[in-house]
PDB file of N, CA and C in Angstrom:
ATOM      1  N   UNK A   1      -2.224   9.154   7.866  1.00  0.00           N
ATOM      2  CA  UNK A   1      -1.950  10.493   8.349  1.00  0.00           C
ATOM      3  C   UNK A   1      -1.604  11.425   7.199  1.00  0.00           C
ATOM      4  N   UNK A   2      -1.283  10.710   6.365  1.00  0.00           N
ATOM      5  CA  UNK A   2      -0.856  11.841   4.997  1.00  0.00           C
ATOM      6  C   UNK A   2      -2.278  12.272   3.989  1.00  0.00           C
ATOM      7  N   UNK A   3      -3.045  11.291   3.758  1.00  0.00           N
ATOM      8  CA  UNK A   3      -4.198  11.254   3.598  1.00  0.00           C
ATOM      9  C   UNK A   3      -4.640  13.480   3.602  1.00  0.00           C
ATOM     10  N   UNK A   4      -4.934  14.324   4.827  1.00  0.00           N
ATOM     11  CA  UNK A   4      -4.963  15.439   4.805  1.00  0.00           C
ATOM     12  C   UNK A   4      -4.326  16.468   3.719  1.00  0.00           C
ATOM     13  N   UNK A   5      -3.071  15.715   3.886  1.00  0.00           N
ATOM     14  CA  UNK A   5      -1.640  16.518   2.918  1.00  0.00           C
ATOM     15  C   UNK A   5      -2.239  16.258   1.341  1.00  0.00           C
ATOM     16  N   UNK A   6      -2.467  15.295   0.707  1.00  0.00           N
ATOM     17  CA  UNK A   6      -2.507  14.750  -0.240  1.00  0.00           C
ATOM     18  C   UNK A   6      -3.520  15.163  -0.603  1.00  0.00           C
ATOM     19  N   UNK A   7      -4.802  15.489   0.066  1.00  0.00           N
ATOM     20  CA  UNK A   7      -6.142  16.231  -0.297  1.00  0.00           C
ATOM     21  C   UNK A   7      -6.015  17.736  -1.153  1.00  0.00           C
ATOM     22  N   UNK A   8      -5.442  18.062   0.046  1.00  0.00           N
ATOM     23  CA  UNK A   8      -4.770  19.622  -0.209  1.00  0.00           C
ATOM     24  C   UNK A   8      -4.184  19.680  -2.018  1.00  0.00           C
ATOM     25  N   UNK A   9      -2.715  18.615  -1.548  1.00  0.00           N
ATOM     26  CA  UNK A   9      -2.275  18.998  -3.059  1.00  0.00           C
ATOM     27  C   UNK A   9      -3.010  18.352  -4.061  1.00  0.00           C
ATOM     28  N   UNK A  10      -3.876  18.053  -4.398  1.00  0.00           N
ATOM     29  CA  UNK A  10      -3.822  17.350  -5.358  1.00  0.00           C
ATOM     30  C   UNK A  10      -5.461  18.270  -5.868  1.00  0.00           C
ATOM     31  N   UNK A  11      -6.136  18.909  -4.579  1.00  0.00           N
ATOM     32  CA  UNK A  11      -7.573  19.971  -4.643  1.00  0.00           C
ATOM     33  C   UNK A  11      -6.780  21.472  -5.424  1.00  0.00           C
ATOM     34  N   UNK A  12      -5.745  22.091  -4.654  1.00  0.00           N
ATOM     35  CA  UNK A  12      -5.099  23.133  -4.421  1.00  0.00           C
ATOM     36  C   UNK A  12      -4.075  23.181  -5.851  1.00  0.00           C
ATOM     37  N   UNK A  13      -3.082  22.455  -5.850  1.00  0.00           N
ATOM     38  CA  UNK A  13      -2.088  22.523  -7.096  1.00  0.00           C
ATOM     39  C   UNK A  13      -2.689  21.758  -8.437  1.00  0.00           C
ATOM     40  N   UNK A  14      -3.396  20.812  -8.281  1.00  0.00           N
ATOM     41  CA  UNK A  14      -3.695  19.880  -9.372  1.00  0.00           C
ATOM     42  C   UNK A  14      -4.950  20.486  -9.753  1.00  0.00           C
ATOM     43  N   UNK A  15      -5.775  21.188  -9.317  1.00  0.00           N
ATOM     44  CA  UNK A  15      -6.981  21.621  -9.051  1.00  0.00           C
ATOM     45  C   UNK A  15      -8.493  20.435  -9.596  1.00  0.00           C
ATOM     46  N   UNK A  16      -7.582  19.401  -9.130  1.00  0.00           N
ATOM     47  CA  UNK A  16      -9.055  17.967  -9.094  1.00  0.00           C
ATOM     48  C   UNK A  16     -10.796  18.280  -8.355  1.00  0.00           C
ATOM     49  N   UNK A  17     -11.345  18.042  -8.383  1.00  0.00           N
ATOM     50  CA  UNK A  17     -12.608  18.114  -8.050  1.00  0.00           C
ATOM     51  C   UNK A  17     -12.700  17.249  -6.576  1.00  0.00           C
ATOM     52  N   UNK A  18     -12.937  18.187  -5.454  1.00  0.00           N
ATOM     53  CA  UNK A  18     -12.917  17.784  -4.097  1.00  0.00           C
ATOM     54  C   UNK A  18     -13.397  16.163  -4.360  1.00  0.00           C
ATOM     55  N   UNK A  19     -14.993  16.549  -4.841  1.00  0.00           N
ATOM     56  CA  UNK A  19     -15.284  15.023  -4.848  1.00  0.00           C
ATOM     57  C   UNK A  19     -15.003  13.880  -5.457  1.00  0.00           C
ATOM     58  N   UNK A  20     -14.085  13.647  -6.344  1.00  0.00           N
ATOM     59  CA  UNK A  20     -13.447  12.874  -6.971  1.00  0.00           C
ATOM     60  C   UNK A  20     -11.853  12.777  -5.906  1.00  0.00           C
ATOM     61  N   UNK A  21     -11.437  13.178  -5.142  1.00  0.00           N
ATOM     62  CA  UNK A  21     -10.676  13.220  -4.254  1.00  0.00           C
ATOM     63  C   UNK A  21     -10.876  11.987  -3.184  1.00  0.00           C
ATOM     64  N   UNK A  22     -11.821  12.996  -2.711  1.00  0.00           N
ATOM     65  CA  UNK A  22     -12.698  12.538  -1.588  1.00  0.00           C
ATOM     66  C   UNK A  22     -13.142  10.906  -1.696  1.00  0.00           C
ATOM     67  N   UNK A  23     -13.489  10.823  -2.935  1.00  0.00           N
ATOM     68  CA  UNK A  23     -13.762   8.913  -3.097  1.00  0.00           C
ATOM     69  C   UNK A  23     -12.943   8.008  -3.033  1.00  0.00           C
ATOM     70  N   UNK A  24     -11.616   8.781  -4.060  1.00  0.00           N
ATOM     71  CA  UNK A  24     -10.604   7.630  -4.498  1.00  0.00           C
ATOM     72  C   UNK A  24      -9.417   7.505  -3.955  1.00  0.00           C
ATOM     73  N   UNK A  25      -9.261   8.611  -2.864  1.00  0.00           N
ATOM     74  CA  UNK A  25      -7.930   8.369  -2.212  1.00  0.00           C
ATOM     75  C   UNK A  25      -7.848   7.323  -0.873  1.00  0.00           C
ATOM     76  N   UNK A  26      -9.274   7.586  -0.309  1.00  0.00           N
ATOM     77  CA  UNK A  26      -9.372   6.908   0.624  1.00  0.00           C
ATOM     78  C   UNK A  26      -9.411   4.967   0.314  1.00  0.00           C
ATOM     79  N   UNK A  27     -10.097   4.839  -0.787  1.00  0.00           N
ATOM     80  CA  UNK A  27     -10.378   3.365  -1.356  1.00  0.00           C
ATOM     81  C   UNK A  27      -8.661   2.926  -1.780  1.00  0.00           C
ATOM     82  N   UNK A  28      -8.308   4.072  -2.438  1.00  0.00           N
ATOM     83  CA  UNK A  28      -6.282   3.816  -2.959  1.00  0.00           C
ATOM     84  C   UNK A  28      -5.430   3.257  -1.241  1.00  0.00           C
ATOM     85  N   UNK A  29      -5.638   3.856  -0.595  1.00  0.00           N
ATOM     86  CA  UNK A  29      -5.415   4.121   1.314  1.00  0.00           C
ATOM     87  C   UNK A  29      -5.601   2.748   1.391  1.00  0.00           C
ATOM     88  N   UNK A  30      -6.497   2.073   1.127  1.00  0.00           N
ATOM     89  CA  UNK A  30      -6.969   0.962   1.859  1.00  0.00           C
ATOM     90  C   UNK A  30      -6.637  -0.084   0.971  1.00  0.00           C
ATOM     91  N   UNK A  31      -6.795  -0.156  -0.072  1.00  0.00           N
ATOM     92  CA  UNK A  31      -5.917  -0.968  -1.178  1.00  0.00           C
ATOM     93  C   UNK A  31      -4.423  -1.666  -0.883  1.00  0.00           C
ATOM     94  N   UNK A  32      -4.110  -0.142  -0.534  1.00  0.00           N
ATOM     95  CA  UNK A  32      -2.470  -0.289  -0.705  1.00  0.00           C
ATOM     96  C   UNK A  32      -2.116  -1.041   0.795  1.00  0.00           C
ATOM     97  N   UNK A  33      -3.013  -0.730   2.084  1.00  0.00           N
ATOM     98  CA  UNK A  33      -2.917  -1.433   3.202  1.00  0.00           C
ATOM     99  C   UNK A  33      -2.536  -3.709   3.125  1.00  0.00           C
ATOM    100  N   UNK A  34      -3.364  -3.714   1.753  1.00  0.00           N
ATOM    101  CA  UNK A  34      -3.464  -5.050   1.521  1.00  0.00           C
ATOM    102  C   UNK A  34      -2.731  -5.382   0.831  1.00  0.00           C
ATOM    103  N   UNK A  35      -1.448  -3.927   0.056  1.00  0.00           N
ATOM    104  CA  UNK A  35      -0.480  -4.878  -0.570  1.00  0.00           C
ATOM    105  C   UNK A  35       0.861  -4.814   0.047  1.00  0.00           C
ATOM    106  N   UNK A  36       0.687  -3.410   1.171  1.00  0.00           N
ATOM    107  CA  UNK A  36       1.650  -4.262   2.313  1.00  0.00           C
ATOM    108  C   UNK A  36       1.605  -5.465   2.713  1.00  0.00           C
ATOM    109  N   UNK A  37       0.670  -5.861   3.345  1.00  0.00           N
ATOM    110  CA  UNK A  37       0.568  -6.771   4.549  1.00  0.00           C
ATOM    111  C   UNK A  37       0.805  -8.270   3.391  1.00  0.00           C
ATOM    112  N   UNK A  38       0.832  -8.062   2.081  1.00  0.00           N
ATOM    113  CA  UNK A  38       0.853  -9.499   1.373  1.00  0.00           C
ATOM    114  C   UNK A  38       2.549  -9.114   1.122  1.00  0.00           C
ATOM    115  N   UNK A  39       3.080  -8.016   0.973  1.00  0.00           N
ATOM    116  CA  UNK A  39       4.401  -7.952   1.003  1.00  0.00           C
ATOM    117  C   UNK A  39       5.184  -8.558   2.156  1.00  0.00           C
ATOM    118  N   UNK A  40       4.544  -8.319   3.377  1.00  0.00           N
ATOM    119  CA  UNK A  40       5.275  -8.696   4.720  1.00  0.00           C
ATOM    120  C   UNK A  40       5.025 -10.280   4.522  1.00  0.00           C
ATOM    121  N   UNK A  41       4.362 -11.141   4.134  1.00  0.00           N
ATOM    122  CA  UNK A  41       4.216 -12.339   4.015  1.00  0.00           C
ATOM    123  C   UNK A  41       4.958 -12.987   3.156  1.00  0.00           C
ATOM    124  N   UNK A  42       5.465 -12.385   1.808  1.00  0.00           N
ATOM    125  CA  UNK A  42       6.009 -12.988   0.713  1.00  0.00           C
ATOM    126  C   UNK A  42       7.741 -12.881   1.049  1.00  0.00           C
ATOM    127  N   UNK A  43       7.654 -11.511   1.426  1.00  0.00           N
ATOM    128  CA  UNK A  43       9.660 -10.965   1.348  1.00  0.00           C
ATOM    129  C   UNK A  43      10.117 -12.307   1.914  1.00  0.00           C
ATOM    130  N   UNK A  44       9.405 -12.783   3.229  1.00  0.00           N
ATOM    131  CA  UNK A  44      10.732 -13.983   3.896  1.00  0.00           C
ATOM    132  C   UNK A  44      10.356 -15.017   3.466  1.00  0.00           C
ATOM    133  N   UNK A  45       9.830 -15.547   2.598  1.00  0.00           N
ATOM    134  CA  UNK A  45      10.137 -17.006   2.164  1.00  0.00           C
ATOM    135  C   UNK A  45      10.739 -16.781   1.139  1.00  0.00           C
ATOM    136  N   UNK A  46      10.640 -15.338   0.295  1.00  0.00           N
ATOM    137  CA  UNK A  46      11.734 -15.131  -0.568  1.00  0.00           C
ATOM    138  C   UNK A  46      12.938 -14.926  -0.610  1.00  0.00           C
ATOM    139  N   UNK A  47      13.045 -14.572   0.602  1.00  0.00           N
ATOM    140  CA  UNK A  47      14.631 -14.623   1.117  1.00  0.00           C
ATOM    141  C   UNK A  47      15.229 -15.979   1.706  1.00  0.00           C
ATOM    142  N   UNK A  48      14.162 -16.489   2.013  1.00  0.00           N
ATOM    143  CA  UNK A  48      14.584 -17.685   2.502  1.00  0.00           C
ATOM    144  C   UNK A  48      14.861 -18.328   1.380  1.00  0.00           C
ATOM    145  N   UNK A  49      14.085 -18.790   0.294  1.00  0.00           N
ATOM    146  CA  UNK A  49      14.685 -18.922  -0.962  1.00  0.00           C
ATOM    147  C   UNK A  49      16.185 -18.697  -1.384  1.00  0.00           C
ATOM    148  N   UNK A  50      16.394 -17.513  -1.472  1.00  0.00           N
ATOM    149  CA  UNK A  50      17.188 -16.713  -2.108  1.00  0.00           C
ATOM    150  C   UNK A  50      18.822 -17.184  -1.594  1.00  0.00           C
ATOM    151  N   UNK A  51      18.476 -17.603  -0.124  1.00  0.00           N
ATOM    152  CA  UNK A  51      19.568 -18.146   0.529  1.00  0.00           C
ATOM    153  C   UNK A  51      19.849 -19.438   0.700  1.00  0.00           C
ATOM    154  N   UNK A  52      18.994 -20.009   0.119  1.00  0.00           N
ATOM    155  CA  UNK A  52      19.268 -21.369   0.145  1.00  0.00           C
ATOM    156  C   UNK A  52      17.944 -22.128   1.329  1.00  0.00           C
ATOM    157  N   UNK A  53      17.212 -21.854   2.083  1.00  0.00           N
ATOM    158  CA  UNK A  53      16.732 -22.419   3.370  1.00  0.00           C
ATOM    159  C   UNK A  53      15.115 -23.078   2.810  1.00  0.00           C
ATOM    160  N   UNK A  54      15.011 -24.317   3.168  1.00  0.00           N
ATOM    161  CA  UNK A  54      14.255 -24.964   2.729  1.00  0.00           C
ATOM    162  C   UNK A  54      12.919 -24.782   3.668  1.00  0.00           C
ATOM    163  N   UNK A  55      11.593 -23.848   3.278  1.00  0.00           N
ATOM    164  CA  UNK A  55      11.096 -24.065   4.537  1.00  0.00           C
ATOM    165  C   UNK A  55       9.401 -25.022   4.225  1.00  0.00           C
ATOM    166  N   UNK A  56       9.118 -25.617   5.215  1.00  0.00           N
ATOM    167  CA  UNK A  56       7.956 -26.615   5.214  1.00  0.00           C
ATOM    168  C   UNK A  56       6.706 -25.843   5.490  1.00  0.00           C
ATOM    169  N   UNK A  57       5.642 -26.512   5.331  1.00  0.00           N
ATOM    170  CA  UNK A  57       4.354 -25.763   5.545  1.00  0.00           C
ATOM    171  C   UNK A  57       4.440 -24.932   6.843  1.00  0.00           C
ATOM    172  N   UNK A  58       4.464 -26.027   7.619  1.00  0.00           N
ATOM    173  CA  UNK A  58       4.575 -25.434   9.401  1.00  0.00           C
ATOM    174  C   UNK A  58       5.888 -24.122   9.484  1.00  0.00           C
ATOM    175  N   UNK A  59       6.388 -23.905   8.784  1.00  0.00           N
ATOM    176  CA  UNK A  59       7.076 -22.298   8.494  1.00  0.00           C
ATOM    177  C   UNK A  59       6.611 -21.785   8.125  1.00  0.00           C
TER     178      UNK A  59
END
């Protein structure tokens, strides 16, 4: 959803070239989707770690 906002500033204040915009924000968008979702996987066995909790494959 920010994606719109970010067009703007970066066409408007930064004055970048629409189409160089247009390519790399959306591919950055989708990138970064995959280093959430490997974040949501890693944080709790690292915490589980962190606290002491031993966990097995089947965790």
């Amino acid at each position: 959803a920010s994606l719109p906002v970010t067009f703007r500033c970066l066409e408007e204040t930064l004055k970048l070239d629409r189409r160089v915009t247009r390519f790399v924000l959306p591919i950055g968008a989708t990138v970064n989707m995959d280093g959430t979702a490997l974040y949501e996987a890693v944080a709790p066995v690292f915490l589980a770690q962190l606290i002491g909790i031993k966990l097995g494959i089947g965790q």
